[in-house]
Protein backbone atom coordinates (compact mmCIF):
# COMPACT_ATOMS: atom_id res chain seq x y z
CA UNK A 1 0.00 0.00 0.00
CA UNK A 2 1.34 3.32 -0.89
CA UNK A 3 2.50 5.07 2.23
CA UNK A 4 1.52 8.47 2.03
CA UNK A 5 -2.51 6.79 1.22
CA UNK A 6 -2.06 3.95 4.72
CA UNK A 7 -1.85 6.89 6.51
CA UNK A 8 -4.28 8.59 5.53
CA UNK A 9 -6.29 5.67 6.38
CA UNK A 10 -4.91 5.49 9.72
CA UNK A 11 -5.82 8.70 10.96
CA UNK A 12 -8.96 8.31 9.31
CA UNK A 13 -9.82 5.43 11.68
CA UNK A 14 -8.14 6.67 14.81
CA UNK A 15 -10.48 9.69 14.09
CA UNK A 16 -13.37 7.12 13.49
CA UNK A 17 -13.30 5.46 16.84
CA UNK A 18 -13.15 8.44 18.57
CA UNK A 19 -16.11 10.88 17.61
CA UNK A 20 -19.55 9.70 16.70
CA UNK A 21 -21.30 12.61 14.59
CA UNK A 22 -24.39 11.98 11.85
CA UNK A 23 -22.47 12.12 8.16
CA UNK A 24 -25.28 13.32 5.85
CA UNK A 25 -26.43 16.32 4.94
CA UNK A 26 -29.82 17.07 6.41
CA UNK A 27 -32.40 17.03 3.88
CA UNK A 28 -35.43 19.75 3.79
CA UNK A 29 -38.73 18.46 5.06
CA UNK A 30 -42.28 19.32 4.02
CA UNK A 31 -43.49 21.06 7.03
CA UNK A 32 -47.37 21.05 8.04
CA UNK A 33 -48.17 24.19 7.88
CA UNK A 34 -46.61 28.03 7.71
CA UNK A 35 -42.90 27.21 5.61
CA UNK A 36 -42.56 30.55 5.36
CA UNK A 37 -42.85 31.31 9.38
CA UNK A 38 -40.65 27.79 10.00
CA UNK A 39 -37.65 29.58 7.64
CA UNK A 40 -38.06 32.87 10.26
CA UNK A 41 -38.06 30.85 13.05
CA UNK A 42 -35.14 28.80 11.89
CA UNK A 43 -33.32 31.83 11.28
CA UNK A 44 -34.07 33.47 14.57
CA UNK A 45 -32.71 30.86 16.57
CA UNK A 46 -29.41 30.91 14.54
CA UNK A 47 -29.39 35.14 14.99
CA UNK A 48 -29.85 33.95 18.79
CA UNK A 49 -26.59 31.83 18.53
CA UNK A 50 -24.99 34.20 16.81
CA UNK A 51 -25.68 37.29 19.26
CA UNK A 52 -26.19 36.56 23.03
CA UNK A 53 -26.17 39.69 25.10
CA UNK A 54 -25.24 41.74 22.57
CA UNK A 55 -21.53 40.97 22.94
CA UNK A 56 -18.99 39.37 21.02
CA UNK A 57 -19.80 35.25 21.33
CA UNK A 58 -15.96 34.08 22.27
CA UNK A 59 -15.15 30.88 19.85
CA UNK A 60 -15.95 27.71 21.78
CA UNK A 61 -15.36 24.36 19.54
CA UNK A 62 -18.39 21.82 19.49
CA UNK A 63 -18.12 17.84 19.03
CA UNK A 64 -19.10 18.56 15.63
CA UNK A 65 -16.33 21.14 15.03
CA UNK A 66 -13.45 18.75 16.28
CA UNK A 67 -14.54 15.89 14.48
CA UNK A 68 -14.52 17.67 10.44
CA UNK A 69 -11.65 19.99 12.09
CA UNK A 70 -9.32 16.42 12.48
CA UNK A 71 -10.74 15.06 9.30
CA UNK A 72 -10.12 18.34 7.35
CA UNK A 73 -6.41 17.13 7.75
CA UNK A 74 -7.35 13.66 6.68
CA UNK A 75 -9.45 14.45 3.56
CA UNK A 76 -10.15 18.55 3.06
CA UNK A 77 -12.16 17.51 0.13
CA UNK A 78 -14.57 15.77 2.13
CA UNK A 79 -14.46 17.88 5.74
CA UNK A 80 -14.23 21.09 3.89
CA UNK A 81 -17.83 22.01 3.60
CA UNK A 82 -18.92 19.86 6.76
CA UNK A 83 -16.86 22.03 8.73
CA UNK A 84 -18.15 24.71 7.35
CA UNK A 85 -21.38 23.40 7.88
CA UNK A 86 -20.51 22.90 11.69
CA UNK A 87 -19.52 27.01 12.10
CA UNK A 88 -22.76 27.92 10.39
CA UNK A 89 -24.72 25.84 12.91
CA UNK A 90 -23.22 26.90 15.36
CA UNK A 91 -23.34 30.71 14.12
CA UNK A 92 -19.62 31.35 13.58
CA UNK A 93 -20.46 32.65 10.09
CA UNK A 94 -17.64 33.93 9.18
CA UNK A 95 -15.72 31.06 9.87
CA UNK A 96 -18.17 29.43 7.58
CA UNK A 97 -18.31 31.90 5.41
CA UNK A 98 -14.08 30.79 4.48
CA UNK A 99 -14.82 27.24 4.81
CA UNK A 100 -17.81 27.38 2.23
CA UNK A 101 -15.99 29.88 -0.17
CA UNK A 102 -13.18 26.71 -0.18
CA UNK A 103 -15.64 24.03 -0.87
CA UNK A 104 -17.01 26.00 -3.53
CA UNK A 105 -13.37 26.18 -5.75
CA UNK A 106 -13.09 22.24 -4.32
CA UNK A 107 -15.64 21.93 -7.30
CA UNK A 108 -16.49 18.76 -5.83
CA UNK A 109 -19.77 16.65 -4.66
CA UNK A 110 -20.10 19.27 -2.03
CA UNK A 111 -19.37 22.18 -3.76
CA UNK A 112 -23.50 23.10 -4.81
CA UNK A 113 -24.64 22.38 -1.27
CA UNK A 114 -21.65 25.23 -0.34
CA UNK A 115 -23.48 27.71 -2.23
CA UNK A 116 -26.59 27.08 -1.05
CA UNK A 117 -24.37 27.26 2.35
CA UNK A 118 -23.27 30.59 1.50
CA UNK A 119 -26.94 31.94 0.65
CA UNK A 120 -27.81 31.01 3.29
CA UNK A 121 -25.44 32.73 6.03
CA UNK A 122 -25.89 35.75 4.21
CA UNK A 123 -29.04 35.66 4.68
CA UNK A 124 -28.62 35.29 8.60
CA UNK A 125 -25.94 37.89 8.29
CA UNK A 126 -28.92 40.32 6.74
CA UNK A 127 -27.12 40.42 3.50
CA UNK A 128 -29.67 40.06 1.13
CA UNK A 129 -27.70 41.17 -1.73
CA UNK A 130 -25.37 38.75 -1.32
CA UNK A 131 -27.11 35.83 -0.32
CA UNK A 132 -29.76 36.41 -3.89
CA UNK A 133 -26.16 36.51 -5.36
CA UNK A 134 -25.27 32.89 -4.17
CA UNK A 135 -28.90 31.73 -4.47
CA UNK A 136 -28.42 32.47 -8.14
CA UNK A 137 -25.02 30.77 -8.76
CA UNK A 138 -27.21 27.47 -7.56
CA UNK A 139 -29.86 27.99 -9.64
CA UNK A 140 -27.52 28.01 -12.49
CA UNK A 141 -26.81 24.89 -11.68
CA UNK A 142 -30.25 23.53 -11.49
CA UNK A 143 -30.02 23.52 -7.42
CA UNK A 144 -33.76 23.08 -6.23
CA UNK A 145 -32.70 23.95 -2.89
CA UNK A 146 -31.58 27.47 -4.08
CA UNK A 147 -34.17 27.63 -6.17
CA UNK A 148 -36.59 27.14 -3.12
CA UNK A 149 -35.01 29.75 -1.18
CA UNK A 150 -34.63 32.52 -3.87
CA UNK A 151 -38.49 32.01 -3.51
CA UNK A 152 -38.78 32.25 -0.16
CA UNK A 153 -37.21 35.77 -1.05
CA UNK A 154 -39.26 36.87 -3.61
CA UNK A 155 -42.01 36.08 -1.43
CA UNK A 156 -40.99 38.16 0.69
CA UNK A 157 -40.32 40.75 -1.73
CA UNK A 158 -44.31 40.51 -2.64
CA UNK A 159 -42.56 39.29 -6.13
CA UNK A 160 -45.37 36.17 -6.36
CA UNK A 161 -44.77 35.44 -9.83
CA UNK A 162 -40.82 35.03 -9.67
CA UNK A 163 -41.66 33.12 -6.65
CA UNK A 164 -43.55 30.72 -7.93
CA UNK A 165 -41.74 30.44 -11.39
CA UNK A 166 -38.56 29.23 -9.08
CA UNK A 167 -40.86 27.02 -7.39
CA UNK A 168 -42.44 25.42 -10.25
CA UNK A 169 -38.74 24.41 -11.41
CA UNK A 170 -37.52 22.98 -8.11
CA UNK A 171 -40.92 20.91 -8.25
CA UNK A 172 -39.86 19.09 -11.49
CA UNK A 173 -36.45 18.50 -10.06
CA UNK A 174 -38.27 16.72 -7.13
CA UNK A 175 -38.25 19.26 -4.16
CA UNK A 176 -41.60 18.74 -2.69
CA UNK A 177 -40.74 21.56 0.01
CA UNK A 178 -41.12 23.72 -2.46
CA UNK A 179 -43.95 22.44 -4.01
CA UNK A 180 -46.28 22.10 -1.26
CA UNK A 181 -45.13 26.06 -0.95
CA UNK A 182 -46.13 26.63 -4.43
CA UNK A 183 -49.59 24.95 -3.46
CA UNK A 184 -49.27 27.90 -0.58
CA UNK A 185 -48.88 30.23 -3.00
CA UNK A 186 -51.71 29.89 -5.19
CA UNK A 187 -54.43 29.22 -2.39
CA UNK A 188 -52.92 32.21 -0.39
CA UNK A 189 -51.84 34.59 -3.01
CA UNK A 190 -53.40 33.56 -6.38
CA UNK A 191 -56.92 32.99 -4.53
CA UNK A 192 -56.70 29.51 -6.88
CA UNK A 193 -57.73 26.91 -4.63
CA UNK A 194 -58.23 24.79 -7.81
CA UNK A 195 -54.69 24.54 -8.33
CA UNK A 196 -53.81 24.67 -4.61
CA UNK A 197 -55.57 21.20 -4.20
CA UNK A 198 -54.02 19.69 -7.58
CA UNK A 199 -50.30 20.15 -6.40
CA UNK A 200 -51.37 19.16 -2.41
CA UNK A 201 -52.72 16.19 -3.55
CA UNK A 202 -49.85 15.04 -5.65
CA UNK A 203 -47.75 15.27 -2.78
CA UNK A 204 -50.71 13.21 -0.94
CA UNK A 205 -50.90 10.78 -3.47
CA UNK A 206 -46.49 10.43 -2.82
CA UNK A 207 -47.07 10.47 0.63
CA UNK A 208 -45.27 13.76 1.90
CA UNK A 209 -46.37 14.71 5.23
CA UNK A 210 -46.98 18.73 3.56
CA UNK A 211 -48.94 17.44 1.21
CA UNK A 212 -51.28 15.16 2.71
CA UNK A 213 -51.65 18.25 6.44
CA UNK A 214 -52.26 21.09 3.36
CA UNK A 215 -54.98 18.85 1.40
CA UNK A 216 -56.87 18.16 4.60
CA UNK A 217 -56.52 21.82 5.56
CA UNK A 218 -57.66 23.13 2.57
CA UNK A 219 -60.71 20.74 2.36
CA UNK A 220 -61.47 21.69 5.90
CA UNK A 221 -60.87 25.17 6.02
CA UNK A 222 -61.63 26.41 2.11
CA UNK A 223 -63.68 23.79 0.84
CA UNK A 224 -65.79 23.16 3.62
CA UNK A 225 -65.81 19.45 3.21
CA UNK A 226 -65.20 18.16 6.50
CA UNK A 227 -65.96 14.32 5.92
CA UNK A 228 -62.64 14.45 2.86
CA UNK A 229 -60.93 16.28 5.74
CA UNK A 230 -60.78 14.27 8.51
CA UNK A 231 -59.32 11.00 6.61
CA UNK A 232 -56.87 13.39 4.96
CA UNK A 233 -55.91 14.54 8.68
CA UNK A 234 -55.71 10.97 10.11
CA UNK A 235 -53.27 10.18 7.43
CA UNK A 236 -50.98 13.19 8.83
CA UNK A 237 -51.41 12.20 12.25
CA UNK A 238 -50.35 9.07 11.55
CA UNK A 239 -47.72 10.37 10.60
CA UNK A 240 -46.88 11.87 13.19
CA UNK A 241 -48.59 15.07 13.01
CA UNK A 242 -50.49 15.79 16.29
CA UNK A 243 -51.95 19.06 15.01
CA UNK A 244 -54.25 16.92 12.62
CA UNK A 245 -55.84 15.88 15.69
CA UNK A 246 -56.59 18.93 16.94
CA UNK A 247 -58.59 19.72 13.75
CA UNK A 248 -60.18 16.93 13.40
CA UNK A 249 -61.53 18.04 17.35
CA UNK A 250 -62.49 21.11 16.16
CA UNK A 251 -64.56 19.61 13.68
CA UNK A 252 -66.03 17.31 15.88
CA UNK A 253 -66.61 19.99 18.68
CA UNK A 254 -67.94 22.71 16.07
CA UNK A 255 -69.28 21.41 13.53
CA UNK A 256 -70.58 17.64 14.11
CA UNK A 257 -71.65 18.80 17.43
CA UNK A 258 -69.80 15.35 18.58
CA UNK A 259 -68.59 16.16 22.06
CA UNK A 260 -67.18 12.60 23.19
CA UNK A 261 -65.13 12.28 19.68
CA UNK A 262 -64.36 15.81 19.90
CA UNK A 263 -62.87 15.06 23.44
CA UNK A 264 -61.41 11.33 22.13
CA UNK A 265 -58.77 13.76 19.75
CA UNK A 266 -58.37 16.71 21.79
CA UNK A 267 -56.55 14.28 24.11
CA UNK A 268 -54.88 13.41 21.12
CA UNK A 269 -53.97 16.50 20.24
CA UNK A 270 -52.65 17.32 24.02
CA UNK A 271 -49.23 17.11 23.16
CA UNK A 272 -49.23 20.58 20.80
CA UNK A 273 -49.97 22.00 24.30
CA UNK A 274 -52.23 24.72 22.76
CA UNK A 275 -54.01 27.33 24.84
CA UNK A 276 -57.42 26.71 22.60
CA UNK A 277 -56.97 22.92 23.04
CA UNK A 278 -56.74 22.62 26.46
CA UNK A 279 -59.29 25.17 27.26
CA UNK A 280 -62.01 22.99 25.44
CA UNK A 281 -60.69 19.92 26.99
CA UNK A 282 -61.52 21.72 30.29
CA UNK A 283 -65.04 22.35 28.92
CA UNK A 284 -66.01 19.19 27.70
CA UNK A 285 -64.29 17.65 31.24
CA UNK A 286 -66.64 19.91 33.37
CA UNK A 287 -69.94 19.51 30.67
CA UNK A 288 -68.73 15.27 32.23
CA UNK A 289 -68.72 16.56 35.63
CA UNK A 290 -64.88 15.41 36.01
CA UNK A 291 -63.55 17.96 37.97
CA UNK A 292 -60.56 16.91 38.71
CA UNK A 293 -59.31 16.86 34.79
CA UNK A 294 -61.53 20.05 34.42
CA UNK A 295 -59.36 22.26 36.83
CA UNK A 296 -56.11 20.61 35.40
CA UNK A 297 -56.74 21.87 31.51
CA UNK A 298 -58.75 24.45 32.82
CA UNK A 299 -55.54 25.85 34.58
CA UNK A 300 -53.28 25.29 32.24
CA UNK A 301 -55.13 27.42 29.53
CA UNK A 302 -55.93 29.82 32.43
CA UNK A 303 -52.27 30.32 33.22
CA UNK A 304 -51.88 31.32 29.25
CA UNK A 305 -54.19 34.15 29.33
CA UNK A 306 -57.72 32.35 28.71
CA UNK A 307 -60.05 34.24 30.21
CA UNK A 308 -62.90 31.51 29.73
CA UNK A 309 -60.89 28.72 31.18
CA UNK A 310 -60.44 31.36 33.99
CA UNK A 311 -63.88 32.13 34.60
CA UNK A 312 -64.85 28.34 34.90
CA UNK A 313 -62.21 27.82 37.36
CA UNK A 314 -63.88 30.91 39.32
CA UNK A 315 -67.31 28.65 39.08
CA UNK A 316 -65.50 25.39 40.01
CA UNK A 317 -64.42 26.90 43.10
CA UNK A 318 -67.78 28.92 43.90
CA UNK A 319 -69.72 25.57 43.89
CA UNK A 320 -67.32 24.01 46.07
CA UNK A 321 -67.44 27.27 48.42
CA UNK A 322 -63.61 27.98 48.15
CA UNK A 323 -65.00 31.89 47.41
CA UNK A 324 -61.57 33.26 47.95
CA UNK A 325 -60.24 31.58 45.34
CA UNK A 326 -63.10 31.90 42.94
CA UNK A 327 -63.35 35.52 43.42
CA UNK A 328 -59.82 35.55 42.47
CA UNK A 329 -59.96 33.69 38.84
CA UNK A 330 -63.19 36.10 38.62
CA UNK A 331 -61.37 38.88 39.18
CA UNK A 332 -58.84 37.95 36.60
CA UNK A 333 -61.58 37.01 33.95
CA UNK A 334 -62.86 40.28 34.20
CA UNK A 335 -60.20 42.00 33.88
CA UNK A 336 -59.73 40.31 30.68
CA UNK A 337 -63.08 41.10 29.15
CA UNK A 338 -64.98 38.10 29.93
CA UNK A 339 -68.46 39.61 30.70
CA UNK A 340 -69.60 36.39 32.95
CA UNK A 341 -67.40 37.32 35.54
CA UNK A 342 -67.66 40.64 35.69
CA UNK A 343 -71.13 39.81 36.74
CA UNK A 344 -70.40 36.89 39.03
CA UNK A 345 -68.00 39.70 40.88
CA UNK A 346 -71.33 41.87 41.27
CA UNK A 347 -73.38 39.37 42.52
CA UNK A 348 -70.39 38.22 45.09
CA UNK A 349 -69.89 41.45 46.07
CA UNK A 350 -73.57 42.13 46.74
């Protein structure tokens, strides 16, 4: 075995058996519902990172980083962009910044995913100009991921028909993030609900998660057919999608006047922790007479500013005489607005 190549090798494995880290490159997910808010909340957690306390983060090396920093010596080809990767995550962006701009003249396997790279840490640097640049050099090279993103900000530039021109290309080249936000697009923006449900259910009928959530939701919500809905949302919770089961709840609660089904996938639905959720779940506990689970979701949506949960709590307590303690989710009620307890107060007070 040439020499220079066995040890290569060795280090390779010596690096092997000591750090565990996940090799491939993350791949972009159909989320259920609001891409656009999921890319702002992606990015604010990275600003976050990036900017604690307003001062200068000092450089503190992850697992991550040590692992592609040892194999950078090993194979740069290879650890280039990974490490790269490993800054950006951990909002070093500059450092990423050099790493990427490397990978990129590597003009190797990794090289298009170090554009996109670059795109987007300008973007969480708030350099728009130069991350549209970058987003561009991928889309030369028929990148759907920059081609999704460059979307994302036209979108955001109210430029809808750029948008969804970039979208409609990364959909033939098998992104179905960014077609299920091109269906988005042209129920939110177009008003073409036609078309909305054509591309949703093609991503049904291939089983992405987006697809199948956005078909039920627009049958439920648009479409009004509640009956399509519900088996479109059972096939997203199952899944994995626990907001399904909160719809499906509503449905049952609001419109199919069902109370024990509607309480059957609220409980399902417990785990999204919503204020709304748990509210009704108190309701439909205390219309049951379980008071026990009544105060517990009662509470909980009480503590979050539900004025309604709160003003049931202040009638638990009055009909087990505890007046102190019902005069004081009464009091808190009403100070919210709820109109019940400001008269409850009256009549306590009389």
């Amino acid at each position: 075995m040439n020499v220079k190549v066995g040890l290569k090798l060795l280090c390779l494995l010596v690096v092997l058996g000591v750090v565990s880290v996940q090799g491939a490159d993350d791949q972009p997910k159909s989320s259920a519902e609001g891409i656009i808010a999921d890319e702002k909340k992606s990015k604010k957690k990275q600003e976050e990172n990036n900017e604690k306390s307003g001062k200068k983060e000092e450089f503190k090396e992850n697992e991550e980083m040590k692992w592609y920093r040892k194999l950078h010596f090993v194979s740069p080809d290879t650890a280039t962009y990974k490490l790269g990767r490993a800054y950006h995550r951990a909002g070093y962006y500059d450092r990423a910044i050099e790493l990427y701009l490397k990978a990129v003249k590597l003009k190797n396997e990794y090289s298009p995913q170090a554009i996109l790279g670059l795109g987007k840490v300008y973007e969480l640097k708030k350099d728009n100009e130069k991350a549209m640049f970058w987003y561009k050099k991928g889309i030369v090279q028929n990148n759907p991921r920059c081609m999704h993103k460059m979307a994302i900000m036209y979108l955001k530039q109210a430029k809808i028909d750029e948008a969804i021109a970039l979208l409609g290309q990364a959909s033939k080249l098998g992104n179905n993030s960014a077609e299920c936000l091109l269906g988005l697009v042209y129920r939110d923006d177009k008003k073409d609900l036609k078309k909305a449900r054509e591309i949703f259910q093609k991503l049904a009928n291939k089983d992405d998660l987006g697809g199948i959530y956005n078909l039920a939701y627009l049958l439920d919500k648009y479409l009004n057919k509640k009956d399509e809905a519900i088996t479109w949302y059972l096939k997203a919770a199952d899944k994995g999608d626990n907001l399904s089961y909160f719809h499906i709840a509503q449905i049952y609660f609001y419109d199919k006047k069902n109370n024990d089904k509607a309480l059957e996938m609220y409980q399902k639905a417990a785990d999204i922790k919503t204020v709304h959720a748990y509210g009704i779940l108190g309701y439909l506990y205390y219309q049951k007479e379980d008071e026990k689970n009544a105060i517990k979701y009662f509470t909980f949506a009480a503590n979050n500013n539900d004025a309604q949960a709160m003003y049931y709590l202040g009638v638990i307590y009055l009909s087990k005489d505890k007046k102190m303690q019902a005069k004081g989710w009464f009091t808190k009620a009403a100070s919210a607005g709820n109109k019940k307890a400001q008269q409850k107060l009256k009549e306590m007070t009389k």
